[in-house]
C-alpha atoms as a PDB file:
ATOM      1  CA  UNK A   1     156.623  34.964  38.702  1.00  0.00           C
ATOM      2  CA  UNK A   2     159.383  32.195  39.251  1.00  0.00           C
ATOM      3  CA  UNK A   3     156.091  29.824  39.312  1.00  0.00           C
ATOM      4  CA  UNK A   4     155.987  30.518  35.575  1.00  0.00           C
ATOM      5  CA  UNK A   5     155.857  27.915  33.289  1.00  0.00           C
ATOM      6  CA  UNK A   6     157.521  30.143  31.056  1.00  0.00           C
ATOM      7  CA  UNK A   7     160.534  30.360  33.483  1.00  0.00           C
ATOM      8  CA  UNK A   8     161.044  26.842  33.555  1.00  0.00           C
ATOM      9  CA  UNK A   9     161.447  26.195  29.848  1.00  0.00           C
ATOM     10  CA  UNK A  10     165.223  26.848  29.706  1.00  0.00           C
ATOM     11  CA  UNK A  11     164.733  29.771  26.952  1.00  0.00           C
ATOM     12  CA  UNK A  12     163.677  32.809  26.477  1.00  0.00           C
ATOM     13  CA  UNK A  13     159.664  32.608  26.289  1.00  0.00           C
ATOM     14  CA  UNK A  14     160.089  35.129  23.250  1.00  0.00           C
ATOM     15  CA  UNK A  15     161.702  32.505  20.883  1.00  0.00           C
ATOM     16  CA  UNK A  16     158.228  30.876  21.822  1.00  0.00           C
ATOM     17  CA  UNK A  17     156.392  33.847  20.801  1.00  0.00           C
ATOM     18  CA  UNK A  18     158.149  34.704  17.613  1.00  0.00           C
ATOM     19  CA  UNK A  19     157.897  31.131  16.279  1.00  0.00           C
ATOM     20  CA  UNK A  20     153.982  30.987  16.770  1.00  0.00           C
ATOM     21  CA  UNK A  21     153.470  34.366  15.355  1.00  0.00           C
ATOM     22  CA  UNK A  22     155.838  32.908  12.026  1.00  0.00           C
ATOM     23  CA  UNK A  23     153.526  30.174  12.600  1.00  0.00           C
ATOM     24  CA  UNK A  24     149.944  31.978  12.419  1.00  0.00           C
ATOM     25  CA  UNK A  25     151.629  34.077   9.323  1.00  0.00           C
ATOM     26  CA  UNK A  26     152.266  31.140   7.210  1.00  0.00           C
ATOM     27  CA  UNK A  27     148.422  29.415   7.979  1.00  0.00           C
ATOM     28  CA  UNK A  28     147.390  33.249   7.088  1.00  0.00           C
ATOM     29  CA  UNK A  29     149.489  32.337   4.087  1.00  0.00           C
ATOM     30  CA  UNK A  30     147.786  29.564   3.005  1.00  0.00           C
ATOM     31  CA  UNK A  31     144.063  30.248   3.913  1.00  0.00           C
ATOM     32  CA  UNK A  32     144.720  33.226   1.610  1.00  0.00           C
ATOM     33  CA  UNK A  33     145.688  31.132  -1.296  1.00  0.00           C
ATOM     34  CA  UNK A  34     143.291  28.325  -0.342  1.00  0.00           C
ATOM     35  CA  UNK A  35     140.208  31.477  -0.402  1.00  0.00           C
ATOM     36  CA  UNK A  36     141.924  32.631  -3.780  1.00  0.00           C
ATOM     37  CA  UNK A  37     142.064  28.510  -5.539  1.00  0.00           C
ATOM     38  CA  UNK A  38     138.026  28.679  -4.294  1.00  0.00           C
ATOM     39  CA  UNK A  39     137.251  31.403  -5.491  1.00  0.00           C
ATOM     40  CA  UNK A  40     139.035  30.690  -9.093  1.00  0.00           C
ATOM     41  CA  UNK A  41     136.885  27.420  -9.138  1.00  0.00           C
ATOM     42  CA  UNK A  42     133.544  29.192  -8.150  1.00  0.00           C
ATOM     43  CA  UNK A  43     134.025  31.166 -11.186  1.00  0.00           C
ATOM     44  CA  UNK A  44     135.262  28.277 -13.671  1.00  0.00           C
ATOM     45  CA  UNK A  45     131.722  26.097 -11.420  1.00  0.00           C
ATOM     46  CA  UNK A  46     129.800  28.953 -12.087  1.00  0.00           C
ATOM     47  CA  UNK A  47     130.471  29.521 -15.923  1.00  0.00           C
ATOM     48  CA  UNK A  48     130.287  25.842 -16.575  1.00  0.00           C
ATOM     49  CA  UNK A  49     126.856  25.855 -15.019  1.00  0.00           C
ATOM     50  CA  UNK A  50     125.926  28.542 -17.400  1.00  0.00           C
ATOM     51  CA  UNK A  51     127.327  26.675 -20.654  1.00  0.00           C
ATOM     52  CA  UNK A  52     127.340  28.641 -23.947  1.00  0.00           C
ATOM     53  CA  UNK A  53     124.643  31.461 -24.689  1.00  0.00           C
ATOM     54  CA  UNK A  54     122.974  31.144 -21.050  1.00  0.00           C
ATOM     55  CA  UNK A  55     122.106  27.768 -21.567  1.00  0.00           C
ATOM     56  CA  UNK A  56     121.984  26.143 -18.017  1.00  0.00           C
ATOM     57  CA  UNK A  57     123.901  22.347 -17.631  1.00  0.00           C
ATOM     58  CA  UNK A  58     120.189  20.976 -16.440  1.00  0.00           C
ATOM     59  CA  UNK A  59     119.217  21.463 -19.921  1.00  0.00           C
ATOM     60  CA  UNK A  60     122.687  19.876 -21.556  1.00  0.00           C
ATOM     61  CA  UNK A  61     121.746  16.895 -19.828  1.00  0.00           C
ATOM     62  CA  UNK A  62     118.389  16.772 -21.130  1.00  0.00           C
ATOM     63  CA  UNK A  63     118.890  17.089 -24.170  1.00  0.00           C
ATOM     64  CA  UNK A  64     121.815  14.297 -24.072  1.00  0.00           C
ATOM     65  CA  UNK A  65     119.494  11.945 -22.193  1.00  0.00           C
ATOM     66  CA  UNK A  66     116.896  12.766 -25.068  1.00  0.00           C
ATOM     67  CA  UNK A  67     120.060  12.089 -27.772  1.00  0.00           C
ATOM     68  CA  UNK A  68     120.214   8.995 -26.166  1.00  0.00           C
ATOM     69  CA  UNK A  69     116.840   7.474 -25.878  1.00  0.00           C
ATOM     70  CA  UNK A  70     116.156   8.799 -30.082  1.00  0.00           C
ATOM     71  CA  UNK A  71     119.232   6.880 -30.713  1.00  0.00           C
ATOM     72  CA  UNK A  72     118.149   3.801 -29.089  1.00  0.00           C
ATOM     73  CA  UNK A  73     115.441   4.012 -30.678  1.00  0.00           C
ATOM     74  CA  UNK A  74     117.278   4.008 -33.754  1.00  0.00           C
ATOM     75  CA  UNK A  75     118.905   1.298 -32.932  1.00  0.00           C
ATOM     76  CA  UNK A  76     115.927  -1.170 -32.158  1.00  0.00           C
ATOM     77  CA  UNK A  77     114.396  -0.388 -35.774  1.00  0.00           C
ATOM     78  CA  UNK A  78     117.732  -0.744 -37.705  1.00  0.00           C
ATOM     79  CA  UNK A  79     118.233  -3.782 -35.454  1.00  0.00           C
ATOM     80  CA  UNK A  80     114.642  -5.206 -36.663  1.00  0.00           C
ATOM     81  CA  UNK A  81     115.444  -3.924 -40.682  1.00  0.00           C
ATOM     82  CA  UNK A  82     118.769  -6.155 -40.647  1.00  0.00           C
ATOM     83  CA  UNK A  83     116.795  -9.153 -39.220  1.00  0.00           C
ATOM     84  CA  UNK A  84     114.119  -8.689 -42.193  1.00  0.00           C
ATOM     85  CA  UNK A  85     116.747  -7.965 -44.419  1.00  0.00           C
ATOM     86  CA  UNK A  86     118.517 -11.331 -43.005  1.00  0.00           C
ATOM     87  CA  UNK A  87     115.887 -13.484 -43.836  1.00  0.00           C
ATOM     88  CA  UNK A  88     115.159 -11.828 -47.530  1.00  0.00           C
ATOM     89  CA  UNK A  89     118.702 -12.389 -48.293  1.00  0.00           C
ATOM     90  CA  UNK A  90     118.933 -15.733 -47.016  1.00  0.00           C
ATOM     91  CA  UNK A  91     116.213 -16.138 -50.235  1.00  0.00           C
ATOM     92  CA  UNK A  92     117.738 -14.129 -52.731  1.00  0.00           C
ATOM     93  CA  UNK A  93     120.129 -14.947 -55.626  1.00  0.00           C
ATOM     94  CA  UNK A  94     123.918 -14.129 -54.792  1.00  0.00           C
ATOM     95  CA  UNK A  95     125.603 -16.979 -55.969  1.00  0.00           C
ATOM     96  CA  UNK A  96     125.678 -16.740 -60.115  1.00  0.00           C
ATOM     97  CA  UNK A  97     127.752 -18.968 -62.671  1.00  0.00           C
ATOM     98  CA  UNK A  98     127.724 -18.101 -66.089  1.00  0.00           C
ATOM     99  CA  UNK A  99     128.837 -20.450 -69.110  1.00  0.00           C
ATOM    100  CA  UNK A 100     128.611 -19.062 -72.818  1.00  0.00           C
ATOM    101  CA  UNK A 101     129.379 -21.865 -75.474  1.00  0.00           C
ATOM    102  CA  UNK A 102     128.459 -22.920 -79.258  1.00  0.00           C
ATOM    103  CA  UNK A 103     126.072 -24.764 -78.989  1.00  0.00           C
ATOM    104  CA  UNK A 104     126.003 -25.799 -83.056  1.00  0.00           C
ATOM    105  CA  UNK A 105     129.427 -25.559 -83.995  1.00  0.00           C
ATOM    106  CA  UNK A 106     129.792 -23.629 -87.004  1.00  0.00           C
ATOM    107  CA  UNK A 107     127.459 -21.239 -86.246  1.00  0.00           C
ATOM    108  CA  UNK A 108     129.480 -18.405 -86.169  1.00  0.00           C
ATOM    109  CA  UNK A 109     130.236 -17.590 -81.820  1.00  0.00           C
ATOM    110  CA  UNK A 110     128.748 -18.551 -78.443  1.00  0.00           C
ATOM    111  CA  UNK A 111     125.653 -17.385 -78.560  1.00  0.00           C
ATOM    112  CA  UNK A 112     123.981 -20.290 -76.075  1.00  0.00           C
ATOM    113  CA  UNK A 113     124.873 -19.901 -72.616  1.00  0.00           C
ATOM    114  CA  UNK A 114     124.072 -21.794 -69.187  1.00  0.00           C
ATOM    115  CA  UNK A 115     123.212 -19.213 -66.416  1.00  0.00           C
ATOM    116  CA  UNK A 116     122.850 -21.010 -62.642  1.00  0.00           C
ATOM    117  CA  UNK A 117     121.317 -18.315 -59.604  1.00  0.00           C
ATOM    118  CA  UNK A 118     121.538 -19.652 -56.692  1.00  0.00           C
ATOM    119  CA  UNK A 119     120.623 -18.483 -52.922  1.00  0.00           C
ATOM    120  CA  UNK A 120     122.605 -19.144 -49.667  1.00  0.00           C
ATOM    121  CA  UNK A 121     121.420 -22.688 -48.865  1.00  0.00           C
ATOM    122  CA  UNK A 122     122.584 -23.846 -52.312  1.00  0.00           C
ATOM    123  CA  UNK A 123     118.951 -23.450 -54.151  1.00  0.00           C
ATOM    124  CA  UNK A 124     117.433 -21.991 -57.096  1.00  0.00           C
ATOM    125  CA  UNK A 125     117.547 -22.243 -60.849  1.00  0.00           C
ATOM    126  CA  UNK A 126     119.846 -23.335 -64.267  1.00  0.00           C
ATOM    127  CA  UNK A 127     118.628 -20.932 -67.335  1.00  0.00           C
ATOM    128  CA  UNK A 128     120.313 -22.797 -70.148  1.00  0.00           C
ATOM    129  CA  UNK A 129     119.233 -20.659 -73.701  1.00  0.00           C
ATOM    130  CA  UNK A 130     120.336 -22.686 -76.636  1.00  0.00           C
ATOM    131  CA  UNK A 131     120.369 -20.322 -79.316  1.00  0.00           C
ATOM    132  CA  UNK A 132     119.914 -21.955 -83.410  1.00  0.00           C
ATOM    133  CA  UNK A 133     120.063 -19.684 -86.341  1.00  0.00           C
ATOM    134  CA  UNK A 134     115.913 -19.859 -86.636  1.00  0.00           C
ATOM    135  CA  UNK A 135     114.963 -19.531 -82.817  1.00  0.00           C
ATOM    136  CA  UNK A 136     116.098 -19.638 -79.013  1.00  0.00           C
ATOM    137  CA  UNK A 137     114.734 -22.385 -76.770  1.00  0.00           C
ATOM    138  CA  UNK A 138     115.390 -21.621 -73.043  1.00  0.00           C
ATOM    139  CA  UNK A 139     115.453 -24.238 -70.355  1.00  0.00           C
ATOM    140  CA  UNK A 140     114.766 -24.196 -66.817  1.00  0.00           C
ATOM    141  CA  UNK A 141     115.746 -26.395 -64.112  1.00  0.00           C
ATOM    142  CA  UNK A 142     115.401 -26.366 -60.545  1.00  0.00           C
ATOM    143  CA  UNK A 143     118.369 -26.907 -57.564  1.00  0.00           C
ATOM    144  CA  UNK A 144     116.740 -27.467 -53.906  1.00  0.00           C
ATOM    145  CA  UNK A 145     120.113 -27.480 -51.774  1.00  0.00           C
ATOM    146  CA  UNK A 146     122.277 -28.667 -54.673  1.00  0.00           C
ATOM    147  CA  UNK A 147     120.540 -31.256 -55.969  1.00  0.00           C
ATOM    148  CA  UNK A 148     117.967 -31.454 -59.348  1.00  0.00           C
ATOM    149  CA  UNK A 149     115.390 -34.127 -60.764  1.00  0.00           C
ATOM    150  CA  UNK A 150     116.415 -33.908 -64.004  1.00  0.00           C
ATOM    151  CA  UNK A 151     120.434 -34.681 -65.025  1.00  0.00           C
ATOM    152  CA  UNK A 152     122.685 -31.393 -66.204  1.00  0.00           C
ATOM    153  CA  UNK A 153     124.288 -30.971 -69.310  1.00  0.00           C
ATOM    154  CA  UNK A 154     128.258 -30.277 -69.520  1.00  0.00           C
ATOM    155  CA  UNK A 155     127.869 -26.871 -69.297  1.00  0.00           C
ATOM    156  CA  UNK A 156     125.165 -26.058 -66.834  1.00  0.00           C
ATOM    157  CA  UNK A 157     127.039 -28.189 -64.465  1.00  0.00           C
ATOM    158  CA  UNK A 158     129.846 -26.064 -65.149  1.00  0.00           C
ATOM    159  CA  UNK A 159     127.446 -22.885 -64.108  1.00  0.00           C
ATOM    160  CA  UNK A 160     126.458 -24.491 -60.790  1.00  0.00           C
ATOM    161  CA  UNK A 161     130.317 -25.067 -60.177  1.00  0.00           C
ATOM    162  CA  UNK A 162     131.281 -21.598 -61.093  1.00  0.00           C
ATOM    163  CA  UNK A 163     128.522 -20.622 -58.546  1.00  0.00           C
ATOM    164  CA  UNK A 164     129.143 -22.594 -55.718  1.00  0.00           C
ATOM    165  CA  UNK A 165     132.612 -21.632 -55.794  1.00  0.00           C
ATOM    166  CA  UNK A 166     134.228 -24.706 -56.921  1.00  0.00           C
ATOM    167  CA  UNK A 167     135.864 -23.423 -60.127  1.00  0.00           C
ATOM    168  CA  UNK A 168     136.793 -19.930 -61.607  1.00  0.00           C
ATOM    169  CA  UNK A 169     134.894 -17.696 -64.296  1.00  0.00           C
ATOM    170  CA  UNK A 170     136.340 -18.354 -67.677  1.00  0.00           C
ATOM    171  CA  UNK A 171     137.514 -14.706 -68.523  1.00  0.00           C
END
């Protein structure tokens, strides 16, 4: 046996043998633990596939994906409200201005008042109520984007001032 390849290595051959069987220990080592860390997740795979009171994941999903469309749904009609609510408000009254004044001195309070309602686009109508001790006579006049035929008194311009912003409510 001096044709060995063993014999030529310039040390003992069973330094060689001990070392691969420390070798094949440790990979026994970790296969072990690798078969335990698989097994551990086949359980934790296997429960989450059940989910809670035997339902199965398939039918999770399902019912998420049918969440999803109801809600989009949803979403396209409360979409389609706000743009009819949009163009109702656009039309609607949410600018006001209110003036109360005397409008006979001596009369005893301010019992006549100048009322402007007015929409987005600067439009809509003065109520001016001039209130005498034997009757009320109410007035109407039209704004079309801030502008009227007929001239305003002192006080109804006042209202479409208070309205539009341009000066405060008298307290």
């Amino acid at each position: 046996m001096d044709n060995s390849v063993l014999n030529n290595l310039g040390f003992d051959p069973a330094y060689l043998i001990l070392a691969l069987i420390l070798l094949v220990a440790i990979l026994a080592i970790l296969v072990i633990v690798q078969i335990v860390k698989t097994s551990k997740l086949a359980k934790r795979y296997d429960r989450f596939m059940r989910g809670r009171d035997a339902e199965s994941l398939e039918d999770v999903f399902a019912q998420a994906f049918d969440d999803i469309h109801m809600l989009q749904a949803e979403d396209r009609a409360n979409k389609d409200a706000l743009k009819v609510i949009n163009k109702v408000l656009v039309k609607s009254f949410h600018k006001t201005g209110l003036v109360k004044y005397d409008a006979f001195p001596g009369m005893g309070g301010k019992s006549s008042f100048a009322l402007a309602l007015m929409s987005q686009n600067k439009s809509g109508y003065i109520l001016n109520a001039v209130h005498s001790r034997d009757s009320c006579y109410v007035y109407v006049k039209e704004i079309v984007k801030g502008e009227t035929d007929s001239p305003l008194g002192r006080e109804e311009e006042k209202a479409v001032r208070i309205a539009l912003g341009l000066e405060k409510q008298d307290a």
